[in-house]
N, C-alpha and C. Protein backbone atom coordinates (compact mmCIF):
# COMPACT_ATOMS: atom_id res chain seq x y z
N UNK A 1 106.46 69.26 116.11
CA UNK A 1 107.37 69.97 115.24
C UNK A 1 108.33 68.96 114.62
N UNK A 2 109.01 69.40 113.65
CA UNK A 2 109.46 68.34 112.60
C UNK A 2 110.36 69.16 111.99
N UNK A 3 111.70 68.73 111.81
CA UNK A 3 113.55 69.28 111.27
C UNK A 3 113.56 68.72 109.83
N UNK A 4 113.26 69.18 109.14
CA UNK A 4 113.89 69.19 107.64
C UNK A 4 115.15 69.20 107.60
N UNK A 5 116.21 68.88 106.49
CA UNK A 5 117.47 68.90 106.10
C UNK A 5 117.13 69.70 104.64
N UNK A 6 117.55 70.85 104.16
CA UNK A 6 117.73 71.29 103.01
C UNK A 6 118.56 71.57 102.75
N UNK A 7 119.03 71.75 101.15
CA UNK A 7 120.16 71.58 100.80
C UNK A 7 120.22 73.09 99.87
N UNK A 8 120.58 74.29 99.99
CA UNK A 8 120.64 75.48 99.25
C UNK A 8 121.86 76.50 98.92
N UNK A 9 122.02 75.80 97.90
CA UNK A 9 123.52 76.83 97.08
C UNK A 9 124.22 75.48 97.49
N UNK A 10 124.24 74.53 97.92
CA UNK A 10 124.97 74.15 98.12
C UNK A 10 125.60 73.84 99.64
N UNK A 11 125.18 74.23 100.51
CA UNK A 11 124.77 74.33 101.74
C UNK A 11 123.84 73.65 102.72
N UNK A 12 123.88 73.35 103.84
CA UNK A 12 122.85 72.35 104.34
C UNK A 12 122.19 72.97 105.53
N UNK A 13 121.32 73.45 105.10
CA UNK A 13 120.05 73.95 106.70
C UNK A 13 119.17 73.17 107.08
N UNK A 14 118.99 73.09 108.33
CA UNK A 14 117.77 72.17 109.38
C UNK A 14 117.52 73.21 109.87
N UNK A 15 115.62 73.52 109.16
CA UNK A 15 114.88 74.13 109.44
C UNK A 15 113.45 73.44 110.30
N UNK A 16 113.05 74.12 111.20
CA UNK A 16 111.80 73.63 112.40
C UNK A 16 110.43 73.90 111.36
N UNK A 17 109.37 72.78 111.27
CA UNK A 17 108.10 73.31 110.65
C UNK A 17 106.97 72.32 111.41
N UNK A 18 106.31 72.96 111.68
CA UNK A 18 105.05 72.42 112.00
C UNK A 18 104.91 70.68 111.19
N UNK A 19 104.24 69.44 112.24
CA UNK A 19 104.25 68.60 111.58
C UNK A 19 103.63 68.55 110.30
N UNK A 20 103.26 67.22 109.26
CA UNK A 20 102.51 67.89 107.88
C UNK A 20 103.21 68.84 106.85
N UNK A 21 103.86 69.64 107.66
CA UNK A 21 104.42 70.63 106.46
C UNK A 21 105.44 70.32 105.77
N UNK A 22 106.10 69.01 106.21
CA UNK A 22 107.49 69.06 105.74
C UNK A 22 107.92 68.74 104.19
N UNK A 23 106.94 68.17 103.65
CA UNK A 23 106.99 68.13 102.05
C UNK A 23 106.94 69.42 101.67
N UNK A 24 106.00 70.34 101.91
CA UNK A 24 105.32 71.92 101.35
C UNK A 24 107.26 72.58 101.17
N UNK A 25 107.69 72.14 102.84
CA UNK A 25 109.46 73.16 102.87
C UNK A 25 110.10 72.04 101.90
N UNK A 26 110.13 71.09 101.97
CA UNK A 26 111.13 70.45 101.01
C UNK A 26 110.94 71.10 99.43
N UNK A 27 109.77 71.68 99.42
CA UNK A 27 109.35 71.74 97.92
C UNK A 27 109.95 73.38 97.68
N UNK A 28 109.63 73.74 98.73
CA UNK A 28 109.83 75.09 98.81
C UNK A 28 111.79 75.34 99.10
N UNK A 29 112.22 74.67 99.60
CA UNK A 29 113.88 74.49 99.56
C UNK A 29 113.85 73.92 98.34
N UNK A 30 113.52 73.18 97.55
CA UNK A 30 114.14 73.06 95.95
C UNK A 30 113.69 74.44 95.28
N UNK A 31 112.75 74.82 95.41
CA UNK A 31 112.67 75.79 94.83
C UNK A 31 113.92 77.01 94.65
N UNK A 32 113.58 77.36 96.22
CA UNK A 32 115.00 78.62 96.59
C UNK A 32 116.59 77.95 95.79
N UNK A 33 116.91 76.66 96.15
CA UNK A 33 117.80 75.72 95.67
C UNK A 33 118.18 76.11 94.10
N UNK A 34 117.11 76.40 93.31
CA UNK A 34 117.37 76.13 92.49
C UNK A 34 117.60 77.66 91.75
N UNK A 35 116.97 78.70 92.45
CA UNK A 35 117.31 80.37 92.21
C UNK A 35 118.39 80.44 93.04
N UNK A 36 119.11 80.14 93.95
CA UNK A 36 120.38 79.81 94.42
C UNK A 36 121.14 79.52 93.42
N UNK A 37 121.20 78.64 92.98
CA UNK A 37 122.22 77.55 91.83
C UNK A 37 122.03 78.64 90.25
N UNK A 38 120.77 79.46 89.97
CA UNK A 38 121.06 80.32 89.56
C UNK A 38 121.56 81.58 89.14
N UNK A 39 121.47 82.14 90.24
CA UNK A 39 122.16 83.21 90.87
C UNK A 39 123.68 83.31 91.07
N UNK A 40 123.75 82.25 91.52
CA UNK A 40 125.50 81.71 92.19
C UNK A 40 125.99 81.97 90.79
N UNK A 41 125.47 80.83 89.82
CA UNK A 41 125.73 80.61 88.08
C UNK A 41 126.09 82.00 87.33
N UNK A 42 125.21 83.30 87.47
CA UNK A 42 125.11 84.57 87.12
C UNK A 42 126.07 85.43 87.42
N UNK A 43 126.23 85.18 88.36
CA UNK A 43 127.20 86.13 89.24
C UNK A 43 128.66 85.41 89.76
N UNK A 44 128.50 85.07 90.18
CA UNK A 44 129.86 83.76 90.43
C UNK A 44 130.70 84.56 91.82
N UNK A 45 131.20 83.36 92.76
CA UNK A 45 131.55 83.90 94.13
C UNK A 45 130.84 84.76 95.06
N UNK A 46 129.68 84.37 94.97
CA UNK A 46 129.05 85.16 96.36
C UNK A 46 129.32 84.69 97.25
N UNK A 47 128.99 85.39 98.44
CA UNK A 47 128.83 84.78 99.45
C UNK A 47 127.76 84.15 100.10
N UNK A 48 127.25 83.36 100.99
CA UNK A 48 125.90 83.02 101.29
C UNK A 48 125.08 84.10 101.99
N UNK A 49 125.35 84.89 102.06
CA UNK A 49 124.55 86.04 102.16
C UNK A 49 124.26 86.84 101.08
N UNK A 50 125.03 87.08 99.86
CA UNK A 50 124.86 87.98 98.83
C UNK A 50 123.90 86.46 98.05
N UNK A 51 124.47 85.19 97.91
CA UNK A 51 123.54 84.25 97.38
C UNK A 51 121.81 84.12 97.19
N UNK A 52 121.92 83.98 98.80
CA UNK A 52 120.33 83.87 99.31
C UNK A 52 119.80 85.05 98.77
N UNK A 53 120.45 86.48 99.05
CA UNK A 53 119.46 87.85 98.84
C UNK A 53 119.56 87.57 97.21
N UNK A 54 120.10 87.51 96.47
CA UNK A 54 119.60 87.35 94.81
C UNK A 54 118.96 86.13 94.51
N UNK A 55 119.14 84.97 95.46
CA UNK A 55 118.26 84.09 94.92
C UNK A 55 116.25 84.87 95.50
N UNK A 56 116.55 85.25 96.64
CA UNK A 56 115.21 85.57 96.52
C UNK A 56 114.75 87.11 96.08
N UNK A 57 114.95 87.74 95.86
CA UNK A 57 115.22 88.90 94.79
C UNK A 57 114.92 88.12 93.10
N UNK A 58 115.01 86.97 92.58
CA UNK A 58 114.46 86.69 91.79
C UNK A 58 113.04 85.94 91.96
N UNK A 59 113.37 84.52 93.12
CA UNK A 59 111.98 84.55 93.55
C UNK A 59 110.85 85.45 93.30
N UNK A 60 110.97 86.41 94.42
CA UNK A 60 110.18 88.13 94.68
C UNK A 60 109.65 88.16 93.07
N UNK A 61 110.56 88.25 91.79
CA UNK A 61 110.79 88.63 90.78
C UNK A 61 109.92 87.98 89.85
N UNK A 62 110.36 86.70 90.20
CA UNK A 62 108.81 85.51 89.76
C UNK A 62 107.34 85.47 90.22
N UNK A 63 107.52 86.05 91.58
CA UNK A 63 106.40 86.23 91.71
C UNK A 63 105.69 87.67 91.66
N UNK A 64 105.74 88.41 91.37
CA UNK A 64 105.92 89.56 91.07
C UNK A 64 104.99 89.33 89.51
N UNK A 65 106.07 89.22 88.69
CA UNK A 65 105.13 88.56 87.58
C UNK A 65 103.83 87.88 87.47
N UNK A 66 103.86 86.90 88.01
CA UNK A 66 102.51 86.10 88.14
C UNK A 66 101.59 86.67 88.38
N UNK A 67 101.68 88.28 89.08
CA UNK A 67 100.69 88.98 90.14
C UNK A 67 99.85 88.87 88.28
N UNK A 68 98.42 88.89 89.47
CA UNK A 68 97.44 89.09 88.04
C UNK A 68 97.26 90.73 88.13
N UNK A 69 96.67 90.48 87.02
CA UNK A 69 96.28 91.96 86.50
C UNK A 69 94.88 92.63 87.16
N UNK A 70 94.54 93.48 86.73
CA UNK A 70 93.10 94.67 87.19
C UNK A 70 91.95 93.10 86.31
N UNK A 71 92.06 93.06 85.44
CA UNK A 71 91.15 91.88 84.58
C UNK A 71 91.40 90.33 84.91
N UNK A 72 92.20 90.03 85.78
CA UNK A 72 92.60 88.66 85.73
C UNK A 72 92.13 88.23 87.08
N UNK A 73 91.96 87.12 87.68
CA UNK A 73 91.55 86.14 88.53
C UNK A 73 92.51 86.58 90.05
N UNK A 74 91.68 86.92 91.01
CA UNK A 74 92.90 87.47 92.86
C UNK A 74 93.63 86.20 92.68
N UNK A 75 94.32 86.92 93.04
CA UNK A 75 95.95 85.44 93.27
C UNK A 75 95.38 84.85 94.68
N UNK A 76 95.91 83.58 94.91
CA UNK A 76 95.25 83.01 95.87
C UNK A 76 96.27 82.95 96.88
N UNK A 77 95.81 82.65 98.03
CA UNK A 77 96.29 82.72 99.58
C UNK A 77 97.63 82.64 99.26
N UNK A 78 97.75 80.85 98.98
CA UNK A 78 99.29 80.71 98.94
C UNK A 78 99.99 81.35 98.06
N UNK A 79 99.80 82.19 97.23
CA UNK A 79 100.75 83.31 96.26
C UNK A 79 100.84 84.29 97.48
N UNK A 80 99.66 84.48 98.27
CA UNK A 80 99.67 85.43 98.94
C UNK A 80 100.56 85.25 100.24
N UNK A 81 100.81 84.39 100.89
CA UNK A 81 101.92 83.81 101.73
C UNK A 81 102.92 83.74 101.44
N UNK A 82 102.94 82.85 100.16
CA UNK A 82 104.57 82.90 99.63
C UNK A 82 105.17 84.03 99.84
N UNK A 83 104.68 85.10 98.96
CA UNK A 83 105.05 86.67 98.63
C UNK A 83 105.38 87.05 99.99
N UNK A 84 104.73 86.81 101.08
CA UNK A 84 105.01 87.63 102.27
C UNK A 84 106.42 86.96 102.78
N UNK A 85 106.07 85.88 103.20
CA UNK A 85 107.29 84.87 103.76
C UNK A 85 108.66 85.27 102.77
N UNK A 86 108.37 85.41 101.20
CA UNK A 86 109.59 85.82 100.49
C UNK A 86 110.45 87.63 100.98
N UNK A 87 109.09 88.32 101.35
CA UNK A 87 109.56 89.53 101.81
C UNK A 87 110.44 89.89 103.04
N UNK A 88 109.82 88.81 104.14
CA UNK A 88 110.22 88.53 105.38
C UNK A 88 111.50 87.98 105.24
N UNK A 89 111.78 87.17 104.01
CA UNK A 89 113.20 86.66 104.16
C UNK A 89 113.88 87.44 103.66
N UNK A 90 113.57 88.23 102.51
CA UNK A 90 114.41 89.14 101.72
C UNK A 90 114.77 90.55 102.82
N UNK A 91 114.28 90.38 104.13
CA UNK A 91 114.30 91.41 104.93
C UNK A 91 115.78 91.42 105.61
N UNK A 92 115.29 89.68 105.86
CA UNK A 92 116.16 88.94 106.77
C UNK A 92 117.59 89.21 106.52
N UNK A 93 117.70 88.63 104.72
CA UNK A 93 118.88 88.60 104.26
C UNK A 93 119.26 89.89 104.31
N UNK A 94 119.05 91.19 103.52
CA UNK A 94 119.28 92.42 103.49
C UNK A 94 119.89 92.59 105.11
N UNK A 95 119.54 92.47 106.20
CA UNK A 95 120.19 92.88 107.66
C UNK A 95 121.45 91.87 107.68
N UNK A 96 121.51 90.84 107.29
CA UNK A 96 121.96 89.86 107.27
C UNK A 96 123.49 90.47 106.69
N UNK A 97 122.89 90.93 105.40
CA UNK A 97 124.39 91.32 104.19
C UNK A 97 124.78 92.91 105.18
N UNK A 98 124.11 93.64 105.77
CA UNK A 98 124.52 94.63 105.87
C UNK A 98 125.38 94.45 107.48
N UNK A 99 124.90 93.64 108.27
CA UNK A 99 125.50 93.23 109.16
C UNK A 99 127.43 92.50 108.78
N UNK A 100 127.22 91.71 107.76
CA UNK A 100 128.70 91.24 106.90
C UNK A 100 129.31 93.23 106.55
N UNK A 101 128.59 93.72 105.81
CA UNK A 101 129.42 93.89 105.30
C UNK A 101 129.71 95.64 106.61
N UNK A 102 128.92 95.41 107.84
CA UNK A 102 129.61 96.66 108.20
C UNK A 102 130.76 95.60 108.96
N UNK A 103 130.92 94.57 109.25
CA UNK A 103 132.09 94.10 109.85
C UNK A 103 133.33 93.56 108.96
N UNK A 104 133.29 93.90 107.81
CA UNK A 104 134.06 94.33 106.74
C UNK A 104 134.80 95.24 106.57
């Protein structure tokens, strides 16, 4: 196992990934990074919980789009992972914000 350093919204997480993988998360933390830095931009003063859930809420959003059509080519595995892993986090965050905001 192998600790990444990512850097998102502005923020710094060390996340655990299987050895090998650690370019795939680095790529995948610029990504979120950068719908982070969008989101933040859009909306202005979130918190890192309201952050993350709209940065991946657009993610979701991007990929969502891409889905092919009834005529177009099956999306492949890794669309098909991504999408899940994005759901799983968008789960995460959602308990996450609702947890903030019942101790609010």
């Amino acid at each position: 196992m192998s600790d990444v350093r990512l850097s998102i919204g502005g923020r710094e997480y060390i996340v655990t990934c299987k050895d090998g993988e650690e370019a795939r998360l680095n790529a995948l933390g610029n990504l979120v990074d950068t719908k982070a830095r969008e989101a933040g931009g859009s909306a202005g003063g979130l918190n890192e919980s309201r952050l993350l859930l709209f940065a991946s809420l657009l993610l979701a959003d991007q990929l969502y789009d891409a889905q092919p059509t009834a005529t177009a080519a099956p999306a492949t595995t890794n669309n098909d992972e991504m999408a899940e892993t994005l759901e799983r986090l968008a789960e995460r965050l959602e308990k996450r914000v609702q947890a903030l905001e019942d101790q609010a």
